[in-house]
ModelCIF file with pLDDT and N, C-alpha, C, O atoms, coordinates in Angstrom:
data_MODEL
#
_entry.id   MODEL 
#
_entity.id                         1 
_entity.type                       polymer 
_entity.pdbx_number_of_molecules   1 
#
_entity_poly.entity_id                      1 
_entity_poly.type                           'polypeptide(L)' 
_entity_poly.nstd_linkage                   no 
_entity_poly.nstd_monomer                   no 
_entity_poly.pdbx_seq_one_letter_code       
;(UNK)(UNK)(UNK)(UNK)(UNK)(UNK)(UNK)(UNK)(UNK)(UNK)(UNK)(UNK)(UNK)(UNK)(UNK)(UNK)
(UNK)(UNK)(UNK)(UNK)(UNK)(UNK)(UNK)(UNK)(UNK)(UNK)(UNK)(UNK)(UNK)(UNK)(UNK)(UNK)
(UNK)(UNK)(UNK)(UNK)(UNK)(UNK)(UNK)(UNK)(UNK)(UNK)(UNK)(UNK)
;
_entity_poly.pdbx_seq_one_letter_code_can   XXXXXXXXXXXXXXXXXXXXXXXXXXXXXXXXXXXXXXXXXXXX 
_entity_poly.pdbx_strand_id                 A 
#
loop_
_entity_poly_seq.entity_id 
_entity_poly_seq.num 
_entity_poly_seq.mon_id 
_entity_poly_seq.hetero 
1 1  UNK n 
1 2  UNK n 
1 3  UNK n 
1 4  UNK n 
1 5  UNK n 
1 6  UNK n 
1 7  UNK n 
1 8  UNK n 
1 9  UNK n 
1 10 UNK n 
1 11 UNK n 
1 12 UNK n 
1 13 UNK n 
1 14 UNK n 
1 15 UNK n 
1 16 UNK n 
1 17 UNK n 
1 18 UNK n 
1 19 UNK n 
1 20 UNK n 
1 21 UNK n 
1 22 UNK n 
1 23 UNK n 
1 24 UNK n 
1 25 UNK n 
1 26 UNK n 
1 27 UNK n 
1 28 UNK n 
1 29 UNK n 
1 30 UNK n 
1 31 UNK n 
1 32 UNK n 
1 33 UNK n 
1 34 UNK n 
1 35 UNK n 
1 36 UNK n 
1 37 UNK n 
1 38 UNK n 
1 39 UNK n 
1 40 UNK n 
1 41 UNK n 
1 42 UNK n 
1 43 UNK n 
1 44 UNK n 
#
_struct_asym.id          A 
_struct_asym.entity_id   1 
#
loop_
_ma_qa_metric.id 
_ma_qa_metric.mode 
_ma_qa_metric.name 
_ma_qa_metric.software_group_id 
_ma_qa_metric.type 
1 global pLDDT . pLDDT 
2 local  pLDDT . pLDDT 
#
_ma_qa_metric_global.metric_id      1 
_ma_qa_metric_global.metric_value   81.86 
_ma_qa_metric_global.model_id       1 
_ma_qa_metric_global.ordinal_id     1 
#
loop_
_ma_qa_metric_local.label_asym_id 
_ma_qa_metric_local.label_comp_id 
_ma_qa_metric_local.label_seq_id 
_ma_qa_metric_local.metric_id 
_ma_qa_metric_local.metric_value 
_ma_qa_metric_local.model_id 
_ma_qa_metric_local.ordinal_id 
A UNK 1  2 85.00 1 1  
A UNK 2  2 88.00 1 2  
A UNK 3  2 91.00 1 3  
A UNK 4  2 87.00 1 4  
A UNK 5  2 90.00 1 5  
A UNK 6  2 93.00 1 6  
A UNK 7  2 95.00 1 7  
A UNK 8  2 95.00 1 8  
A UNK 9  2 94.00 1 9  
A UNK 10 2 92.00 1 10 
A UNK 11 2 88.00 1 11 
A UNK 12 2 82.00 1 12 
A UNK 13 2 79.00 1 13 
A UNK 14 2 65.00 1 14 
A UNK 15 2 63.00 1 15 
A UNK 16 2 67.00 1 16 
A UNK 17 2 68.00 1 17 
A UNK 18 2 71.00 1 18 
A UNK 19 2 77.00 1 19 
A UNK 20 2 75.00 1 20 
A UNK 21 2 72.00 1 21 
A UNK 22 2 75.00 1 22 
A UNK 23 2 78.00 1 23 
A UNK 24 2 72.00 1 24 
A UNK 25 2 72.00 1 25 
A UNK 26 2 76.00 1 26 
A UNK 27 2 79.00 1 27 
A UNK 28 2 86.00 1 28 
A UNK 29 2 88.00 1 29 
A UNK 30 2 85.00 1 30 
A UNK 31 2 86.00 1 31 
A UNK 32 2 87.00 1 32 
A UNK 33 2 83.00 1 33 
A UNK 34 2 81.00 1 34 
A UNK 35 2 75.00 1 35 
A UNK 36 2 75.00 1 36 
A UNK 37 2 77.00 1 37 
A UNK 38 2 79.00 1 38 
A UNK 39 2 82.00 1 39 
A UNK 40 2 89.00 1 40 
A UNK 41 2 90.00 1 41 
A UNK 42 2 90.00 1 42 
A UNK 43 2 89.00 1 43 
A UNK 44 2 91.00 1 44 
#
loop_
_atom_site.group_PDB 
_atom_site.id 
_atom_site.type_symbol 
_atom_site.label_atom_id 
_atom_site.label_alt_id 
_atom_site.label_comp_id 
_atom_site.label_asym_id 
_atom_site.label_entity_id 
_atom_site.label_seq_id 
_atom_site.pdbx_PDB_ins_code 
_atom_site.Cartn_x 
_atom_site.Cartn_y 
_atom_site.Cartn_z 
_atom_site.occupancy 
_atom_site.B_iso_or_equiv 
_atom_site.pdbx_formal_charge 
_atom_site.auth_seq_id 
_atom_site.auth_comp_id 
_atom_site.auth_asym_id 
_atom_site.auth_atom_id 
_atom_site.pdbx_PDB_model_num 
ATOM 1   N N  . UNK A 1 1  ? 1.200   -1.178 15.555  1.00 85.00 ? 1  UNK A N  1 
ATOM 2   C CA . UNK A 1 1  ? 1.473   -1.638 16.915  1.00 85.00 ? 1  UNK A CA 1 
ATOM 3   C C  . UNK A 1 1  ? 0.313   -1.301 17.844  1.00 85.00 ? 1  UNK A C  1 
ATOM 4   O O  . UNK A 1 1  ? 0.032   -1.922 18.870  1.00 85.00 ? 1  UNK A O  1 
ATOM 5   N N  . UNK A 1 2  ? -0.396  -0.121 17.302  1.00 88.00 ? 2  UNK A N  1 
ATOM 6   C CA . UNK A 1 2  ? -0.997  0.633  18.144  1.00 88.00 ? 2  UNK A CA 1 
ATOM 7   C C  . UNK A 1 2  ? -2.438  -0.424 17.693  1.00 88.00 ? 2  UNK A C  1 
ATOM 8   O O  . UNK A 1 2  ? -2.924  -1.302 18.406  1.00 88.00 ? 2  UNK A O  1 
ATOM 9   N N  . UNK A 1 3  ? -2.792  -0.103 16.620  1.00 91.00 ? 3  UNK A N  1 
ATOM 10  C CA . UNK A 1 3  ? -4.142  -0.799 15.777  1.00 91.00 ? 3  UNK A CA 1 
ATOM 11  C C  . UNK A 1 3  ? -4.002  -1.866 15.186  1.00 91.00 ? 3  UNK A C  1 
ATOM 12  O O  . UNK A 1 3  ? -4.421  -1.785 14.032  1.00 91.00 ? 3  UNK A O  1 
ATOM 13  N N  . UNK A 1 4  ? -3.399  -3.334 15.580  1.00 87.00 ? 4  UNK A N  1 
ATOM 14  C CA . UNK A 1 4  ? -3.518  -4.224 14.908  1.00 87.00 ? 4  UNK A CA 1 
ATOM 15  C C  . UNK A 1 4  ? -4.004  -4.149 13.648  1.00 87.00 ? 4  UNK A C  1 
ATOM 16  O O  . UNK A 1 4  ? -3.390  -4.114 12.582  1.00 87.00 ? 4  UNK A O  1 
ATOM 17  N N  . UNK A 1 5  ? -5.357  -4.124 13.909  1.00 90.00 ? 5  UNK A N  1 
ATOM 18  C CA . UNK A 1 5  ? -6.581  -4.050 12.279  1.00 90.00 ? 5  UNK A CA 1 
ATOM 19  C C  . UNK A 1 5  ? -6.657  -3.283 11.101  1.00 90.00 ? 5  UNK A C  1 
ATOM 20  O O  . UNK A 1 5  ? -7.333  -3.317 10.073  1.00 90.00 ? 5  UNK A O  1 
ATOM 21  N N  . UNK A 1 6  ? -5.346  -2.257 11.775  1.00 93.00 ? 6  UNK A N  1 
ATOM 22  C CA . UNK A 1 6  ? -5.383  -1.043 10.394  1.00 93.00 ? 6  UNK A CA 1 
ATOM 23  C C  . UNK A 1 6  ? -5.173  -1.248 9.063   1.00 93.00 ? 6  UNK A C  1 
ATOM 24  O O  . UNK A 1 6  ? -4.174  -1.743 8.543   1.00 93.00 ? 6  UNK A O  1 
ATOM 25  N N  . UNK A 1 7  ? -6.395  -0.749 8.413   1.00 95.00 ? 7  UNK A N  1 
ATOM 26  C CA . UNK A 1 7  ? -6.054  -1.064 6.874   1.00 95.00 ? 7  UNK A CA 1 
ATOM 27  C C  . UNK A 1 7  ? -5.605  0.509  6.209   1.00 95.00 ? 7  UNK A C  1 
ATOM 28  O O  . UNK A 1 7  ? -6.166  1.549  5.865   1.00 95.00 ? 7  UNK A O  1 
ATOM 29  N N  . UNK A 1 8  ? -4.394  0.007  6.271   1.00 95.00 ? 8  UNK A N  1 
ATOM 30  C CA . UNK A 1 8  ? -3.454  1.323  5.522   1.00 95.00 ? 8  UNK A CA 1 
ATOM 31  C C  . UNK A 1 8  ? -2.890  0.247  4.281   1.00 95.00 ? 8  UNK A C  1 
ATOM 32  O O  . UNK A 1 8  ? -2.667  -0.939 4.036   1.00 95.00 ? 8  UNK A O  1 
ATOM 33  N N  . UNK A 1 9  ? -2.843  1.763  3.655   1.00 94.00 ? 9  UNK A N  1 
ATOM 34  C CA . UNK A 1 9  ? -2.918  1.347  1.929   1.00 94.00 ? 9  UNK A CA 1 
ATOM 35  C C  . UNK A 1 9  ? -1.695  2.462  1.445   1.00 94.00 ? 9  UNK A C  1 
ATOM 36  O O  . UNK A 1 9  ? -1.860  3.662  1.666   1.00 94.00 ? 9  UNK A O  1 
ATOM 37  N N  . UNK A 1 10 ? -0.418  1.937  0.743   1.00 92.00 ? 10 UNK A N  1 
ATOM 38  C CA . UNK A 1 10 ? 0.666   2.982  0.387   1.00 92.00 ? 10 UNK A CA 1 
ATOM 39  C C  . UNK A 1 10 ? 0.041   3.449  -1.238  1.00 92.00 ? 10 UNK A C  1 
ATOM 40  O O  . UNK A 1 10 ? -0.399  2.841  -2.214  1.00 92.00 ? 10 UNK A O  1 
ATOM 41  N N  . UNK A 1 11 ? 0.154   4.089  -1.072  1.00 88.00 ? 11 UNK A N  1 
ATOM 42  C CA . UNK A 1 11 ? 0.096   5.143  -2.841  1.00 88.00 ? 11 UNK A CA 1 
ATOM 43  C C  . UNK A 1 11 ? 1.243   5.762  -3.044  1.00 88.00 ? 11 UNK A C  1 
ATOM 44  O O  . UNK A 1 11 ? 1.485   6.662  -2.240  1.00 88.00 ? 11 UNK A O  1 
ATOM 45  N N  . UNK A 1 12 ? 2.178   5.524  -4.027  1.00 82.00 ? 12 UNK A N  1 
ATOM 46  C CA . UNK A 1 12 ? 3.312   5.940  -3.994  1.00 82.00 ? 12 UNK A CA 1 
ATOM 47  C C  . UNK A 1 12 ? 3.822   5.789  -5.263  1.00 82.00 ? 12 UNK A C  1 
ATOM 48  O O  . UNK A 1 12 ? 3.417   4.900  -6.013  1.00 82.00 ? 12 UNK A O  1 
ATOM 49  N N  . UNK A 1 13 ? 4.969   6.852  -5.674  1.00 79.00 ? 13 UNK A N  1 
ATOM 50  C CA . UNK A 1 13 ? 5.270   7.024  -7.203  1.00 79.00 ? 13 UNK A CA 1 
ATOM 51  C C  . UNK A 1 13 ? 6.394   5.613  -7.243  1.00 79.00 ? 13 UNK A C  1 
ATOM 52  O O  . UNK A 1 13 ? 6.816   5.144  -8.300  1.00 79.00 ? 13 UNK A O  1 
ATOM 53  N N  . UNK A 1 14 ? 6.703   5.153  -6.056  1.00 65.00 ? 14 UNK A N  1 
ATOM 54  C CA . UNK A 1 14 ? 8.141   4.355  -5.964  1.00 65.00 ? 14 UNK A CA 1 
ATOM 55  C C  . UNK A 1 14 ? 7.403   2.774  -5.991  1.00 65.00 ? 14 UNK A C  1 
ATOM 56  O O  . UNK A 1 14 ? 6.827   2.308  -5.008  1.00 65.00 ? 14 UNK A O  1 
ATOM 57  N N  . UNK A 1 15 ? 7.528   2.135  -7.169  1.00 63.00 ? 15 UNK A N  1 
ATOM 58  C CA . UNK A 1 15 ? 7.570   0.778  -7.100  1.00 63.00 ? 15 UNK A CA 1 
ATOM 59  C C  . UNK A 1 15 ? 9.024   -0.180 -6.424  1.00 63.00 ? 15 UNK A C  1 
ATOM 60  O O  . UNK A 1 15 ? 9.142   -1.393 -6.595  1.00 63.00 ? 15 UNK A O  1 
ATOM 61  N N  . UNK A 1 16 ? 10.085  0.732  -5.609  1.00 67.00 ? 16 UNK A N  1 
ATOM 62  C CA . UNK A 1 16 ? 10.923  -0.103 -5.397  1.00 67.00 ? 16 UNK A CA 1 
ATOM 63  C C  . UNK A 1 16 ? 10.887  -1.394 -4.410  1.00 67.00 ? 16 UNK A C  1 
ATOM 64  O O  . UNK A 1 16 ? 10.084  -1.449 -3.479  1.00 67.00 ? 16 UNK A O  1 
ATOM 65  N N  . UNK A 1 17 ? 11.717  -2.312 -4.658  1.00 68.00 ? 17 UNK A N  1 
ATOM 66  C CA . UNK A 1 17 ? 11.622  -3.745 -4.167  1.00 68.00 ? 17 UNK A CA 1 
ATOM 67  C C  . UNK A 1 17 ? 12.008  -3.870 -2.612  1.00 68.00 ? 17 UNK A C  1 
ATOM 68  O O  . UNK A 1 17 ? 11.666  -4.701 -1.771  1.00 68.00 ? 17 UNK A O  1 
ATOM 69  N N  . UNK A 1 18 ? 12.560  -3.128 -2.561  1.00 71.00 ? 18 UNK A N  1 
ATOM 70  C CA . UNK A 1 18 ? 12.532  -2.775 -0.687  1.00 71.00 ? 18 UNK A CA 1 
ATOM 71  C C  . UNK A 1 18 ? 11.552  -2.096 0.072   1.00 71.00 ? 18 UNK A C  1 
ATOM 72  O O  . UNK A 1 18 ? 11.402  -2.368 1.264   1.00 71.00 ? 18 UNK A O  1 
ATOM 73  N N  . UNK A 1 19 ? 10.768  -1.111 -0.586  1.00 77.00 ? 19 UNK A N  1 
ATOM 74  C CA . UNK A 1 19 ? 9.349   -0.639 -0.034  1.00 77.00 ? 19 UNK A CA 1 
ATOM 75  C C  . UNK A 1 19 ? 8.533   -1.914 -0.589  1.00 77.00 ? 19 UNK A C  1 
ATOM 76  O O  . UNK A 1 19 ? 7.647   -1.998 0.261   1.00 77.00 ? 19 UNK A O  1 
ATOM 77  N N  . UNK A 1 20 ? 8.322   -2.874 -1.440  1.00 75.00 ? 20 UNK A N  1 
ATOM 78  C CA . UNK A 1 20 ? 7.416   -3.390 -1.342  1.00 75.00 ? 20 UNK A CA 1 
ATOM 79  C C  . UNK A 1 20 ? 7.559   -4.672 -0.498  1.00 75.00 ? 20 UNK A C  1 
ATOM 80  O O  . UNK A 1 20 ? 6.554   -5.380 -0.439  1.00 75.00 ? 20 UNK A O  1 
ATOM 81  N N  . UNK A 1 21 ? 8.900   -5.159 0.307   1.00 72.00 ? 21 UNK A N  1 
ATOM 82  C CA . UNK A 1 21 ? 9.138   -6.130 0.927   1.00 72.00 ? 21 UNK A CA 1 
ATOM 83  C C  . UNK A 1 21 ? 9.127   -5.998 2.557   1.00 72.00 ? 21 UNK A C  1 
ATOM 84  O O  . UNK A 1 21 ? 8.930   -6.798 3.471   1.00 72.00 ? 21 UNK A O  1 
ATOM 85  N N  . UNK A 1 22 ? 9.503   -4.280 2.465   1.00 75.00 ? 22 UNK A N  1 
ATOM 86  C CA . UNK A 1 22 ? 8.358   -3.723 4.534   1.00 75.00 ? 22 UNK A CA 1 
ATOM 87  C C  . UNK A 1 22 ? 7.245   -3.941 4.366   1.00 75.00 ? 22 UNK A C  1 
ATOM 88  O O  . UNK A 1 22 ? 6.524   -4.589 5.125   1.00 75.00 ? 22 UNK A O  1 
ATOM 89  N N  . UNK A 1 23 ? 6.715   -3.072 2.619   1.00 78.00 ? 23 UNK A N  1 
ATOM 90  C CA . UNK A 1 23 ? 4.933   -3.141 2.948   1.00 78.00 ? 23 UNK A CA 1 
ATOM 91  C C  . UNK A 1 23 ? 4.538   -4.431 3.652   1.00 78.00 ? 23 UNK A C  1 
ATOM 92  O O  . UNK A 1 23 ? 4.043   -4.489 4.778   1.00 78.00 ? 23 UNK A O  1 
ATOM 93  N N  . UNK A 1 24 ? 4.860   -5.620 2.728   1.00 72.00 ? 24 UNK A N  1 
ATOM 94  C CA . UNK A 1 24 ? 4.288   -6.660 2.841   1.00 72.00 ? 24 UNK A CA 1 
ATOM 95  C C  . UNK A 1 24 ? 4.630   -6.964 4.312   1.00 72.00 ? 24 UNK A C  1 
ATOM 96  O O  . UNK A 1 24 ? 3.769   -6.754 5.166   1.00 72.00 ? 24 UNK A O  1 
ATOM 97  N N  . UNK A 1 25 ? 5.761   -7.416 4.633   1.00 72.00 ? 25 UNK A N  1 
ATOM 98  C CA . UNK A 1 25 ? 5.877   -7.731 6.064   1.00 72.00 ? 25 UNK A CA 1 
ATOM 99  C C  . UNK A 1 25 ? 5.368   -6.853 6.825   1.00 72.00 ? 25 UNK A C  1 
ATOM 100 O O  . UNK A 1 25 ? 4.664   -7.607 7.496   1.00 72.00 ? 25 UNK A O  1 
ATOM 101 N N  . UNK A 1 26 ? 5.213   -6.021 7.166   1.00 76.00 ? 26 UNK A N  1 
ATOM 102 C CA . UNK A 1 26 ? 4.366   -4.986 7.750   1.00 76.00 ? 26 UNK A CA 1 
ATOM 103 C C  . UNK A 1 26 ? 3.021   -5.322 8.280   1.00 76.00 ? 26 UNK A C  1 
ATOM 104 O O  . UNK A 1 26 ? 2.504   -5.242 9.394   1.00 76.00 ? 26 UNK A O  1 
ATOM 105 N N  . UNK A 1 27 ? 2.454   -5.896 6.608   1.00 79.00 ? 27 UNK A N  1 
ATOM 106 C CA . UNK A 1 27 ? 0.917   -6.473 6.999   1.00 79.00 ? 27 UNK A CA 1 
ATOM 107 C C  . UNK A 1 27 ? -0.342  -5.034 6.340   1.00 79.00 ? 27 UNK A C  1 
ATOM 108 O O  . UNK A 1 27 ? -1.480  -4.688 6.658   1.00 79.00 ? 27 UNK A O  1 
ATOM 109 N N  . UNK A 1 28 ? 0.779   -4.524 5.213   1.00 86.00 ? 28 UNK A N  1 
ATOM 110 C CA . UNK A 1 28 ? -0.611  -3.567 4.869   1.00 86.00 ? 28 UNK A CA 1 
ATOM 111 C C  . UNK A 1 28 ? -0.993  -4.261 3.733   1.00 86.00 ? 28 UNK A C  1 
ATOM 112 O O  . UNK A 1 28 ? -0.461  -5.134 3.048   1.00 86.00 ? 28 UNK A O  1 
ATOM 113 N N  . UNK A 1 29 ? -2.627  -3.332 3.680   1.00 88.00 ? 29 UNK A N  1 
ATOM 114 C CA . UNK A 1 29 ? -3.719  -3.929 2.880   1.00 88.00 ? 29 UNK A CA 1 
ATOM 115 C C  . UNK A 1 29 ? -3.374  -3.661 1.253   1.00 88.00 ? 29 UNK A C  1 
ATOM 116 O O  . UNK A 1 29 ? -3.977  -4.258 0.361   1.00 88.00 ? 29 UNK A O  1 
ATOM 117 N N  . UNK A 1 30 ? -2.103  -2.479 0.954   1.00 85.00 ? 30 UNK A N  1 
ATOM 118 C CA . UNK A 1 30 ? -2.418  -2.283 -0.456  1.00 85.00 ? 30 UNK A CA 1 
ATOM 119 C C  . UNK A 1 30 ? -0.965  -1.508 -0.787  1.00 85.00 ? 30 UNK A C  1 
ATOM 120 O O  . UNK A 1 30 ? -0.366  -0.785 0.008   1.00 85.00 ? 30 UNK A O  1 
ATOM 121 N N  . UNK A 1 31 ? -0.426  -1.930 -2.552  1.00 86.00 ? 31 UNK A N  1 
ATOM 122 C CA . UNK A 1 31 ? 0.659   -1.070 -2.224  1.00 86.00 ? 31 UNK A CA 1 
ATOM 123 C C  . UNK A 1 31 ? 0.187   -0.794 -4.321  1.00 86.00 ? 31 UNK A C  1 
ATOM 124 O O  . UNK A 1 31 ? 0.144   -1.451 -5.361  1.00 86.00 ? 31 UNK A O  1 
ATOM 125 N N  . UNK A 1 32 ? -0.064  0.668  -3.800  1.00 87.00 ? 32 UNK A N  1 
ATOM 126 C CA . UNK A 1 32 ? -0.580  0.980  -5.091  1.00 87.00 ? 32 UNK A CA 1 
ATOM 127 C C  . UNK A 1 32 ? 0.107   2.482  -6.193  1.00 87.00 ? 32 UNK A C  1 
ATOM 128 O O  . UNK A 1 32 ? 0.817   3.083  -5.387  1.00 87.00 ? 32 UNK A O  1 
ATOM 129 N N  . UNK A 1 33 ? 0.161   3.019  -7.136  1.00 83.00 ? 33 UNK A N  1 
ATOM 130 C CA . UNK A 1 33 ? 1.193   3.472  -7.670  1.00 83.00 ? 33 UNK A CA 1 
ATOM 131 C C  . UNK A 1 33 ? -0.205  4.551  -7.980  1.00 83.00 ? 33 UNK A C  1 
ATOM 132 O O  . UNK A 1 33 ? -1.368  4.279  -8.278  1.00 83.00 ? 33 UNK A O  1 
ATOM 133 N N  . UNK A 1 34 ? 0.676   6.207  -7.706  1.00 81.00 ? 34 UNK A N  1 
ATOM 134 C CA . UNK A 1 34 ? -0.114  7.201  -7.753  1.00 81.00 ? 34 UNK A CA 1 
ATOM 135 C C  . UNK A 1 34 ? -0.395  7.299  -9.237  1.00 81.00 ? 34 UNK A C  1 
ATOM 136 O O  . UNK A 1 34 ? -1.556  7.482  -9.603  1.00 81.00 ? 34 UNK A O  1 
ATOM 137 N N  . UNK A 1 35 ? 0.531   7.196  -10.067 1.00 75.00 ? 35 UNK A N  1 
ATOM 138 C CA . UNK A 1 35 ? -0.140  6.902  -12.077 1.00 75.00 ? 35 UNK A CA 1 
ATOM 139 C C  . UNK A 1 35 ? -1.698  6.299  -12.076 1.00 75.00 ? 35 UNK A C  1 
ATOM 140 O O  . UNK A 1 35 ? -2.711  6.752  -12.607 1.00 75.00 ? 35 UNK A O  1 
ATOM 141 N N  . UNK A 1 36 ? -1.540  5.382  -11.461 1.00 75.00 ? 36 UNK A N  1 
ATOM 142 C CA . UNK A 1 36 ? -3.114  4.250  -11.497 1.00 75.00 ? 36 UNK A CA 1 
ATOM 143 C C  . UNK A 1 36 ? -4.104  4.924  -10.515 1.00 75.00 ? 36 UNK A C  1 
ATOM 144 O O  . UNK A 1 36 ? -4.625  4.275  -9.608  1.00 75.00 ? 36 UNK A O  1 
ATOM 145 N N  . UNK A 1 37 ? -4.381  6.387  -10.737 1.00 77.00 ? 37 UNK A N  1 
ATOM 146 C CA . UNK A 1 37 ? -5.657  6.857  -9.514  1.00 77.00 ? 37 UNK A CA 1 
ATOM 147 C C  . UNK A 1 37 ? -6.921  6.188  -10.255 1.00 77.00 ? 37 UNK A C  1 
ATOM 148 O O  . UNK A 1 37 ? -7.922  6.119  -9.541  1.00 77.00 ? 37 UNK A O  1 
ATOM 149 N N  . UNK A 1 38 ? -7.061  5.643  -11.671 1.00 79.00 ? 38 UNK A N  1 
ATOM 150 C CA . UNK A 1 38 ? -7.969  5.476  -11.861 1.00 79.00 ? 38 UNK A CA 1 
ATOM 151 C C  . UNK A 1 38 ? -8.785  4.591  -11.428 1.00 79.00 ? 38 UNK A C  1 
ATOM 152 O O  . UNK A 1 38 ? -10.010 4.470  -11.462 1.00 79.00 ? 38 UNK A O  1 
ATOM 153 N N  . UNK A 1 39 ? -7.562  3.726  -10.834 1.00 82.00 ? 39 UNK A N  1 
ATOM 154 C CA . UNK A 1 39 ? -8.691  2.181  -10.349 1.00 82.00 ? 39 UNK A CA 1 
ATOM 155 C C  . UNK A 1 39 ? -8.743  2.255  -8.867  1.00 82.00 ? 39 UNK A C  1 
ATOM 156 O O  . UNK A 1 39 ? -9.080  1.251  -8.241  1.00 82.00 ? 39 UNK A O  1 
ATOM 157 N N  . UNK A 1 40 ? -8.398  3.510  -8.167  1.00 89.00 ? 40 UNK A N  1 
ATOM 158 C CA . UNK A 1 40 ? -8.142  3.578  -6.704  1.00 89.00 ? 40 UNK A CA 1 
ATOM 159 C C  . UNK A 1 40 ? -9.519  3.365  -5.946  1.00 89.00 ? 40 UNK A C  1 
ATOM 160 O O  . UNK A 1 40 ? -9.546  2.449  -5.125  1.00 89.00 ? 40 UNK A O  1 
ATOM 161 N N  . UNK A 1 41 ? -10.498 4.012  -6.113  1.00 90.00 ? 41 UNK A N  1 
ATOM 162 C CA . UNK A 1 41 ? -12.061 3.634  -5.686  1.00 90.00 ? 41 UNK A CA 1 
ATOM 163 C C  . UNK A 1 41 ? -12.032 2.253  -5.513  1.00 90.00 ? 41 UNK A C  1 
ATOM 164 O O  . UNK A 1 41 ? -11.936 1.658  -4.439  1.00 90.00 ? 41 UNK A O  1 
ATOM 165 N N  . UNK A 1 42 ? -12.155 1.591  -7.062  1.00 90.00 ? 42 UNK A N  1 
ATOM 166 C CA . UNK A 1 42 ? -12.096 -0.378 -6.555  1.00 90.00 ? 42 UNK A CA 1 
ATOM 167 C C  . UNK A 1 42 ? -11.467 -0.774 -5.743  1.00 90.00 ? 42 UNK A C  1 
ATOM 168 O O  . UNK A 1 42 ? -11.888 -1.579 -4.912  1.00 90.00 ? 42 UNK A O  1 
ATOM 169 N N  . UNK A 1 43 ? -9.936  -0.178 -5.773  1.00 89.00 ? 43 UNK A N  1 
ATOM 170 C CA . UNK A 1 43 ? -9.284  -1.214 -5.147  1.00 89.00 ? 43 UNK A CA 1 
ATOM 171 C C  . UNK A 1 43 ? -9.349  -0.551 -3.497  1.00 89.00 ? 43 UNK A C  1 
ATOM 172 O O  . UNK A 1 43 ? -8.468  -1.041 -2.791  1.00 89.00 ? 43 UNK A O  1 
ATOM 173 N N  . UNK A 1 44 ? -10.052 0.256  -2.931  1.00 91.00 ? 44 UNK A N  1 
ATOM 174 C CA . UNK A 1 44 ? -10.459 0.698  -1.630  1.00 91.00 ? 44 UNK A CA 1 
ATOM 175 C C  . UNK A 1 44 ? -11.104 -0.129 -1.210  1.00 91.00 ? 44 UNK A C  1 
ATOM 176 O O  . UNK A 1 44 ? -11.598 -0.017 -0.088  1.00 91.00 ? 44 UNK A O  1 
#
């Protein structure tokens, strides 16, 4: 509300289908699963 432009990115152990249906409406840049740190650099 505050920063339109913010690119916030969730990392989170919870793939559930209701956190990923705020993320999206929300308008964030990334909704990524703390298991997968390996590809976290790229996908920054």
């Amino acid at each position: 509300q505050g920063f339109p432009d913010a690119r916030i990115v969730f990392l989170t152990t919870f793939s559930d289908e209701e956190y990923l249906k705020t993320a999206l409406r929300l308008g964030s840049k990334g909704y990524l699963i703390k298991q997968e740190v390996g590809t976290l650099l790229p996908a920054l």
